[in-house]
N, C-alpha and C. Protein backbone atom coordinates (compact mmCIF):
# COMPACT_ATOMS: atom_id res chain seq x y z
N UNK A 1 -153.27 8.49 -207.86
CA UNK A 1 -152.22 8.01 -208.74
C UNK A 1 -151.25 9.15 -209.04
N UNK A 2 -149.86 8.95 -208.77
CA UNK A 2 -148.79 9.72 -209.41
C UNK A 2 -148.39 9.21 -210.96
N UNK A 3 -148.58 10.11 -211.73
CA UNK A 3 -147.81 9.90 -213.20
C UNK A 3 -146.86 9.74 -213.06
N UNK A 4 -145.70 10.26 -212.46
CA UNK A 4 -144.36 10.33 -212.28
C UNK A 4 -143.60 8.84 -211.93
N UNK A 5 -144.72 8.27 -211.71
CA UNK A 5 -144.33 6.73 -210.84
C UNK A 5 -144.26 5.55 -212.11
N UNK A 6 -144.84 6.28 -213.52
CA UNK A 6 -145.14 5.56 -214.80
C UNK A 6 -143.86 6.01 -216.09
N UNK A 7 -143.36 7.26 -215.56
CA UNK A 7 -142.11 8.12 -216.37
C UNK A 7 -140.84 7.32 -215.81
N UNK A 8 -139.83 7.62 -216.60
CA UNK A 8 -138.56 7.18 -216.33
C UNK A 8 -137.83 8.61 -216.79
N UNK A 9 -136.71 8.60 -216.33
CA UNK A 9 -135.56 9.32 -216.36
C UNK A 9 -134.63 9.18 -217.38
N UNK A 10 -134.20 11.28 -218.34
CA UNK A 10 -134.10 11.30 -219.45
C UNK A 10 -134.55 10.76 -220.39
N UNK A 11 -133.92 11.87 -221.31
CA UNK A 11 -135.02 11.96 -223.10
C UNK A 11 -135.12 10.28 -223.56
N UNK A 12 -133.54 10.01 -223.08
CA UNK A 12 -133.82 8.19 -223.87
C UNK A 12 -134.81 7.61 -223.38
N UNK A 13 -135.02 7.92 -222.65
CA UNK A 13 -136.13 7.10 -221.80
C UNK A 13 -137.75 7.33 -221.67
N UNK A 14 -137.44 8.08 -222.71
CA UNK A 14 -139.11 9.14 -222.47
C UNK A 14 -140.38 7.69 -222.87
N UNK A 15 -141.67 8.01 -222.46
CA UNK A 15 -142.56 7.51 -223.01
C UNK A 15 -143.75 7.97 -223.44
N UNK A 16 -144.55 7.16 -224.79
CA UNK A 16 -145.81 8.22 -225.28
C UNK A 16 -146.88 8.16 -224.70
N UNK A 17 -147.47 9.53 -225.23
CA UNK A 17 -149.18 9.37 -224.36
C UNK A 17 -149.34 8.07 -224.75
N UNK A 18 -149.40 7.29 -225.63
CA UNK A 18 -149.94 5.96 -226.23
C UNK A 18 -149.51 5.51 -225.07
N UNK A 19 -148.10 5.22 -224.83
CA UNK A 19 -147.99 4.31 -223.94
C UNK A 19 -148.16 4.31 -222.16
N UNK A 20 -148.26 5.65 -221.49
CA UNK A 20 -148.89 6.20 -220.76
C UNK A 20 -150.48 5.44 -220.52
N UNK A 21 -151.06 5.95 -221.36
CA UNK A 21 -152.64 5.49 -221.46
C UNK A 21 -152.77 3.79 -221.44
N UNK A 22 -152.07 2.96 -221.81
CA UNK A 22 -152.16 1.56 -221.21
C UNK A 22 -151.27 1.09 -220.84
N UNK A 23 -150.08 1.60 -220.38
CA UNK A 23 -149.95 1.21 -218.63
C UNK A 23 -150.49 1.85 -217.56
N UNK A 24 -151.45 3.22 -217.56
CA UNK A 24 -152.03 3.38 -216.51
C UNK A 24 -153.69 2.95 -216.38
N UNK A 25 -154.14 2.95 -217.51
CA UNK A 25 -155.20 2.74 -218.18
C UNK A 25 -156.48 3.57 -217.62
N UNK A 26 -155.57 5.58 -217.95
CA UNK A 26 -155.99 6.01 -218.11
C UNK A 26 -156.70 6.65 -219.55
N UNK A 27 -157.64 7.76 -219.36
CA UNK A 27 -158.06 8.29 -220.80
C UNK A 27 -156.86 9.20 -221.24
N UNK A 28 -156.69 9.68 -222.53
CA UNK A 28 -155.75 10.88 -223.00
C UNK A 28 -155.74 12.08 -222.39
N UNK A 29 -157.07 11.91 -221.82
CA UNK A 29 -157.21 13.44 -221.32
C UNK A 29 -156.83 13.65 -220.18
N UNK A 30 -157.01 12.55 -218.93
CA UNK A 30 -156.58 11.77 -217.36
C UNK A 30 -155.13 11.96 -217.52
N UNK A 31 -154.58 11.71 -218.64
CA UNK A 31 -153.11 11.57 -218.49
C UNK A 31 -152.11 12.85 -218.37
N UNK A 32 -152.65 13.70 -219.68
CA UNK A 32 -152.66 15.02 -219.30
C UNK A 32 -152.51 15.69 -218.40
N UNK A 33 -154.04 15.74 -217.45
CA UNK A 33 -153.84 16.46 -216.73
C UNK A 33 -153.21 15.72 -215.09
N UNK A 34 -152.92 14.08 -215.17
CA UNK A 34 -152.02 14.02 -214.49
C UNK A 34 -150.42 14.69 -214.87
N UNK A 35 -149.72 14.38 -215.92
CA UNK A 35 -148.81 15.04 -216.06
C UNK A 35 -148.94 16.59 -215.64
N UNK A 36 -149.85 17.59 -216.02
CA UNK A 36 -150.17 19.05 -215.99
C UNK A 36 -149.95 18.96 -213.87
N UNK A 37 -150.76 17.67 -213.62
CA UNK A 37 -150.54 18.00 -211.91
C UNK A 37 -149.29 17.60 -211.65
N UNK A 38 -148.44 16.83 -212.03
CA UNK A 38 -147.45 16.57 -212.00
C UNK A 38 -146.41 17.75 -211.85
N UNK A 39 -146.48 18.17 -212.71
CA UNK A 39 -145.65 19.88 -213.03
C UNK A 39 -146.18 20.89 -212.02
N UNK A 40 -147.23 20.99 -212.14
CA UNK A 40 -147.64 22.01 -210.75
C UNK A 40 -147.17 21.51 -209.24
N UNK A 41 -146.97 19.87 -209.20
CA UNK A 41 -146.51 19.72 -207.86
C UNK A 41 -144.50 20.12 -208.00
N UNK A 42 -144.56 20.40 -208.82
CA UNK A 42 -142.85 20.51 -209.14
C UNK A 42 -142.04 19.66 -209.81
N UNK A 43 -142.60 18.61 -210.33
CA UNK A 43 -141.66 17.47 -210.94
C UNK A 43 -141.49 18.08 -212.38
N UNK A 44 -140.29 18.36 -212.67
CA UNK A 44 -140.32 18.32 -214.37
C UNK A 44 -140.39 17.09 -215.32
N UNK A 45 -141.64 17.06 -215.31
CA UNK A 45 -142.51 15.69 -216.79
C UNK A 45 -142.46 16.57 -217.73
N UNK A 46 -141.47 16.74 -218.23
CA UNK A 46 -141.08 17.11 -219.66
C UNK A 46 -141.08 16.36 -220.82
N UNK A 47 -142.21 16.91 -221.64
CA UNK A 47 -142.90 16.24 -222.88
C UNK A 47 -141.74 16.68 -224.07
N UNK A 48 -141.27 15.89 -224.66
CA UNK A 48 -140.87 15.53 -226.23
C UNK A 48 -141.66 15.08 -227.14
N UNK A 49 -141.46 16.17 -227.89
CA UNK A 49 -142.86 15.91 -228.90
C UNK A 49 -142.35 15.19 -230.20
N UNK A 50 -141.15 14.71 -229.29
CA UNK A 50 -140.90 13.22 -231.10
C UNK A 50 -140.88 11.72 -230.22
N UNK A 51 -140.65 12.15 -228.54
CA UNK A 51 -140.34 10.49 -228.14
C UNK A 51 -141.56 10.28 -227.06
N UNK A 52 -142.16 11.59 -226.62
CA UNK A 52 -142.87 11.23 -224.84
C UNK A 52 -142.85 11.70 -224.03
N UNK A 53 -142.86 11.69 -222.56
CA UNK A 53 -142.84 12.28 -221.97
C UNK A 53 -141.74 11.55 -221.16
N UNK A 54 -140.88 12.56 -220.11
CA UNK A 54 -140.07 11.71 -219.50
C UNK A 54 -139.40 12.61 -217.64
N UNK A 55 -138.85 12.14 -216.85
CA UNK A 55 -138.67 13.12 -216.15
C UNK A 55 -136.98 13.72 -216.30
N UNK A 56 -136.97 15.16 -215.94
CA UNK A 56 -135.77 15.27 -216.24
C UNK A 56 -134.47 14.41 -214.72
N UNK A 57 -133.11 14.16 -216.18
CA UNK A 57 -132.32 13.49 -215.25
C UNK A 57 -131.02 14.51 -215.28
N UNK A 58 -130.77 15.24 -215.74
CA UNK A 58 -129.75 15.91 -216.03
C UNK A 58 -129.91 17.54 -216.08
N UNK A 59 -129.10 18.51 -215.13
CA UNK A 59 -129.09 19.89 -215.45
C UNK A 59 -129.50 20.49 -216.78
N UNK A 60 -129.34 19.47 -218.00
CA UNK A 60 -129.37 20.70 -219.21
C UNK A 60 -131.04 19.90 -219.52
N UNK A 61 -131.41 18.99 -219.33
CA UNK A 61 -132.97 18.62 -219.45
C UNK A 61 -133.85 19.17 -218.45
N UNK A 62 -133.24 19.57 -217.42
CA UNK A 62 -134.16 20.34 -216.68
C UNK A 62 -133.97 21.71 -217.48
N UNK A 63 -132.87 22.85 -217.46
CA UNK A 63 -132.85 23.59 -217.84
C UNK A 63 -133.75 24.03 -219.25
N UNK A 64 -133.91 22.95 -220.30
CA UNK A 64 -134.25 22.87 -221.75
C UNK A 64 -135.98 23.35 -220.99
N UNK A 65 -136.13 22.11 -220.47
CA UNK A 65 -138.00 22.33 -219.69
C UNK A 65 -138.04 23.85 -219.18
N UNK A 66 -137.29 23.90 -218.63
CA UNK A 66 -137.67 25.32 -217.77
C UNK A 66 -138.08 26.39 -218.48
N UNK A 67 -136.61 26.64 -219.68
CA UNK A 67 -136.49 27.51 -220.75
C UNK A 67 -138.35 27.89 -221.61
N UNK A 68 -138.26 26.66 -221.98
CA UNK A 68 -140.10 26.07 -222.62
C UNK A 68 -140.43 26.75 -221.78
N UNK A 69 -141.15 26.62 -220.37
CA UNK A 69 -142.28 26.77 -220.03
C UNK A 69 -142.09 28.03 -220.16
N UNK A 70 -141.22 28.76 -219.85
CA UNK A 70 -140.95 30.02 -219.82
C UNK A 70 -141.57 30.94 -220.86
N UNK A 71 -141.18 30.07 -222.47
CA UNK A 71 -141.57 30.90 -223.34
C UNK A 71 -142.80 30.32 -223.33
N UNK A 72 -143.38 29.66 -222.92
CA UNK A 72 -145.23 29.72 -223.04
C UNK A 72 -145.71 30.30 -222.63
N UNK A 73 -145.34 31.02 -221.08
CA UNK A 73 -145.93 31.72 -220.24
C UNK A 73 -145.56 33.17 -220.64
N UNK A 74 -144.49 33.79 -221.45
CA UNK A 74 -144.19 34.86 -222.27
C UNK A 74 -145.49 34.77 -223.09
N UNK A 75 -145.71 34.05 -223.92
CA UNK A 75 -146.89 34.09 -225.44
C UNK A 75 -147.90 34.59 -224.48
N UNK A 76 -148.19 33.58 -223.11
CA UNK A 76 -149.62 33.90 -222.58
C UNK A 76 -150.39 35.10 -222.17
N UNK A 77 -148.83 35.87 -221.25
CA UNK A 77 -148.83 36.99 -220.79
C UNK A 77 -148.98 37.92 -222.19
N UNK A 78 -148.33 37.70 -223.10
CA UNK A 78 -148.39 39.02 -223.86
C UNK A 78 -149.93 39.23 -224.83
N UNK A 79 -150.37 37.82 -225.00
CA UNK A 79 -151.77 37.60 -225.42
C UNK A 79 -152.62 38.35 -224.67
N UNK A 80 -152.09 37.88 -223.17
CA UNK A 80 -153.32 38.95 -222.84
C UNK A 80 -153.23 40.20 -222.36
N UNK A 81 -152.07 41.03 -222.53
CA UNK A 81 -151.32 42.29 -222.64
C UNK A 81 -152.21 42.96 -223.90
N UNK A 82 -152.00 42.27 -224.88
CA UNK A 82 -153.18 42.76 -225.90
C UNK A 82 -154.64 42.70 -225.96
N UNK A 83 -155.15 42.03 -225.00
CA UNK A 83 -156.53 42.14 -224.87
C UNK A 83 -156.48 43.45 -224.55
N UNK A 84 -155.77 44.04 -223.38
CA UNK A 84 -156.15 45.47 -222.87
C UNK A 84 -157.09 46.49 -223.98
N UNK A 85 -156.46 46.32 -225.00
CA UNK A 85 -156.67 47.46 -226.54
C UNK A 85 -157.80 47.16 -226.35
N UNK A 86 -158.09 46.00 -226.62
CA UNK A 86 -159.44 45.36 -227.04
C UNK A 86 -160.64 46.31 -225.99
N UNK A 87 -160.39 45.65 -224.44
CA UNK A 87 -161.31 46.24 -223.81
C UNK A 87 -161.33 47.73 -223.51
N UNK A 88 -159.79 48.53 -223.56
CA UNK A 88 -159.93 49.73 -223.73
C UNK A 88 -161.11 50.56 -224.86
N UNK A 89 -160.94 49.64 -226.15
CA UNK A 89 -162.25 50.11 -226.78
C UNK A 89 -163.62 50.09 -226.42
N UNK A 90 -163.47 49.02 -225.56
CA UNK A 90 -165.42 48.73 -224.90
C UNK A 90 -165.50 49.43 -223.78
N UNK A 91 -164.41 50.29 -223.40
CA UNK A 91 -164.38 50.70 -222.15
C UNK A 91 -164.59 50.28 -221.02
N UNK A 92 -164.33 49.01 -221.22
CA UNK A 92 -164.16 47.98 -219.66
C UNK A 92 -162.72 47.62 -219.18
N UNK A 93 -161.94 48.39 -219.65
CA UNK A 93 -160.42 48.37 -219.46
C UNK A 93 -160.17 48.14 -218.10
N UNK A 94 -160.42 48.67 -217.06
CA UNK A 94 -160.71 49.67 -215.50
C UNK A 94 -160.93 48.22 -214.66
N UNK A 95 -162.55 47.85 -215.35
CA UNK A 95 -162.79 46.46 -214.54
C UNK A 95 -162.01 45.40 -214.80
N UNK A 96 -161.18 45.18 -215.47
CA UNK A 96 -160.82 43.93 -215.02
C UNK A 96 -158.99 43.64 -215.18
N UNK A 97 -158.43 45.10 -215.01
CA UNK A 97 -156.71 45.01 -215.27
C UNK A 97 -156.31 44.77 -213.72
């Protein structure tokens, strides 16, 4: 199953996990990580967290998604930029940078 085949194009158009989950009549969690495969195959299923999820139709809705993931993957990286300290104290720094 493609998620992408259950999304429609732009924000107006977005739809919720609710409604996701019975028209595919998958679980919350199935849906997820179809959307999550969705994105890894390249489609931007860009989630709005007031209307749904939807695919982008327009340069500045793709751009908006992109921007996002971007700063998630900033938080992630720097989260674990600071572990270093951490294991520098246990002195396992070495094994695993």
């Amino acid at each position: 199953m493609n998620i992408e085949t259950y999304l429609s194009y732009g924000k107006a158009n977005a739809k919720s996990r609710t409604q996701l989950i019975t028209e595919t009549g998958l679980s919350d969690r199935m849906v997820r990580r179809q959307i999550e495969g969705a994105r890894e195959r390249g489609i931007a299923a860009i989630p709005n967290y007031k209307s749904g999820y939807f695919l982008a139709q327009t340069e500045e809705e793709l751009n908006e998604f992109r921007s996002k993931e971007k700063a998630k993957a900033f938080k992630i990286l720097k989260a674990i930029r600071r572990t270093y300290h951490t294991a520098d104290q246990f002195g396992i720094a070495s094994s695993w940078r």
